[in-house]
C-alpha atoms as a PDB file:
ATOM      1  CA  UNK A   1       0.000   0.000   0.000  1.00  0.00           C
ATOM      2  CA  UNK A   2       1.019   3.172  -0.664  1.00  0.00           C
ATOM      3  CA  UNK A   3       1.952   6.230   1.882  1.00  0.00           C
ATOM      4  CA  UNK A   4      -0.674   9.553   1.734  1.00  0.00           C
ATOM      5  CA  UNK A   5       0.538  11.931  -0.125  1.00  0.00           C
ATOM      6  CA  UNK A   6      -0.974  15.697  -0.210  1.00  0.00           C
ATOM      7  CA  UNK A   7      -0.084  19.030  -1.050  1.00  0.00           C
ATOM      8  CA  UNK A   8       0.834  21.873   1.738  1.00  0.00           C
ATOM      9  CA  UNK A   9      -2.199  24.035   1.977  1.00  0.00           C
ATOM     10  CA  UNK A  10       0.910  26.941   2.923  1.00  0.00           C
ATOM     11  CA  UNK A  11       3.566  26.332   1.132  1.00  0.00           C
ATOM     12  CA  UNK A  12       2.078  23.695  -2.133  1.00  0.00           C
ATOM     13  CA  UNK A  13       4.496  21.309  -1.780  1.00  0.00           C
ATOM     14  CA  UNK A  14       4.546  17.966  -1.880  1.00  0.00           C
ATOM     15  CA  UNK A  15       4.627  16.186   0.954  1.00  0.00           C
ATOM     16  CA  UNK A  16       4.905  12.426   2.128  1.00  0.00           C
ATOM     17  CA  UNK A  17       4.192  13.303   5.708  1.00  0.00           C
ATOM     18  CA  UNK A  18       1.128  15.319   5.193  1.00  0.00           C
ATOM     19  CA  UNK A  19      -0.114  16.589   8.825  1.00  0.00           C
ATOM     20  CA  UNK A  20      -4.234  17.703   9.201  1.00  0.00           C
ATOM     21  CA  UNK A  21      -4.348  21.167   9.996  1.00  0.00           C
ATOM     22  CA  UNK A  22      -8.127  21.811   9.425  1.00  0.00           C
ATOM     23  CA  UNK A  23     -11.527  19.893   8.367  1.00  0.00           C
ATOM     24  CA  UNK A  24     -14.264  21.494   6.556  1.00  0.00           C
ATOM     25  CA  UNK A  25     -17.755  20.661   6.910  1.00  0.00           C
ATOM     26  CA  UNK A  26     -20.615  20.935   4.413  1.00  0.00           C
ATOM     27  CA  UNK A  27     -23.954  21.131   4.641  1.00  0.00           C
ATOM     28  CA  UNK A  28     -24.766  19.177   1.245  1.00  0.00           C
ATOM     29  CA  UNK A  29     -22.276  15.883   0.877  1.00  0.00           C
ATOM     30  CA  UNK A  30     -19.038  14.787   2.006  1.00  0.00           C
ATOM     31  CA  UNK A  31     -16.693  17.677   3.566  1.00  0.00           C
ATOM     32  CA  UNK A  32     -12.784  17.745   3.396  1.00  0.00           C
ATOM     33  CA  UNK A  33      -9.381  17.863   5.119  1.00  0.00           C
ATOM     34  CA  UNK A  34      -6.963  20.134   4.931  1.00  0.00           C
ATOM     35  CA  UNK A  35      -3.041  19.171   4.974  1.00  0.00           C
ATOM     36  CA  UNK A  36      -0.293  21.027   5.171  1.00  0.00           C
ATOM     37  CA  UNK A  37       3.737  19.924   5.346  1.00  0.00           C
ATOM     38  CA  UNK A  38       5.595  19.050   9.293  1.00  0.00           C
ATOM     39  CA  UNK A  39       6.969  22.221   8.305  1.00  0.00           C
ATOM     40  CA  UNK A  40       4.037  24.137   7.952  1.00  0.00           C
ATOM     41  CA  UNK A  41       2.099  22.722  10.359  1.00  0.00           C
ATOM     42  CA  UNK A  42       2.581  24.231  13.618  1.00  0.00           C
ATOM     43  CA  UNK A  43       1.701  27.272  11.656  1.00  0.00           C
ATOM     44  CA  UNK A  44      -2.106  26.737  12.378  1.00  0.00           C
ATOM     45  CA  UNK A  45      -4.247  26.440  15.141  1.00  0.00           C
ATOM     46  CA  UNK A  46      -5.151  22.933  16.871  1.00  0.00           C
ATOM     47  CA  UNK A  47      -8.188  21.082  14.832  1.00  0.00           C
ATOM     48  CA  UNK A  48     -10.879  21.851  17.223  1.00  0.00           C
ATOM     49  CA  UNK A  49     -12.950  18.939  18.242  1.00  0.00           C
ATOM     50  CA  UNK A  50     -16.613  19.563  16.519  1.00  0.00           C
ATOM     51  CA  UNK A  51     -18.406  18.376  19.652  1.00  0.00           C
ATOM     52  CA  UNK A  52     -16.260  20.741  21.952  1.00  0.00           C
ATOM     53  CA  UNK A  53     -17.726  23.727  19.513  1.00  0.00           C
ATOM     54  CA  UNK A  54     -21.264  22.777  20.952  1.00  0.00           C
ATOM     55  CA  UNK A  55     -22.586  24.301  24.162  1.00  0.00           C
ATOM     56  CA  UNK A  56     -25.182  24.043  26.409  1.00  0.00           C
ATOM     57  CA  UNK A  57     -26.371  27.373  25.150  1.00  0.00           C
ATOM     58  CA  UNK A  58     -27.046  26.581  21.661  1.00  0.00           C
ATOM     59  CA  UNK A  59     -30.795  27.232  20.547  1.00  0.00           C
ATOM     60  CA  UNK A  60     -31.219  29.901  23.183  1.00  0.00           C
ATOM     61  CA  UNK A  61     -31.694  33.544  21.905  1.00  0.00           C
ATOM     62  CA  UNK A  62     -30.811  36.597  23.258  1.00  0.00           C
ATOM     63  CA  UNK A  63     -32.787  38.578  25.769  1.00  0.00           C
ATOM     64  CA  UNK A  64     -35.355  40.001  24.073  1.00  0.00           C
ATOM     65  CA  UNK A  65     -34.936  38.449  20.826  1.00  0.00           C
ATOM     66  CA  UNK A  66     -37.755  36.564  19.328  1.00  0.00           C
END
């Protein structure tokens, strides 16, 4: 089997080692990762976890909002 292989989303290159740096969800069919090189990498912020982006607040509107 062969090793992934993806581009840099920074820098384009090539890259044998690819590293996720985001995910991006859609509303209509499959979403998408996002790579970029072990160079590059530490260059973005940590993937957040989607359930952690969830609180206990969501659905709730603001005070007199209707």
């Amino acid at each position: 089997m062969n090793p992934p292989v993806r581009m840099c989303v920074r820098c384009c290159l090539i890259t044998p080692d690819p590293v996720l740096v985001s995910e991006v969800h859609q509303g209509s069919g499959p979403g998408f990762n996002v790579y970029a090189c072990p160079e590059c990498a530490p260059r973005f912020p940590p993937v957040p976890d989607v359930l952690d982006l969830l609180t206990p607040q969501r659905g709730k509107r603001p005070e007199g909002e209707r």
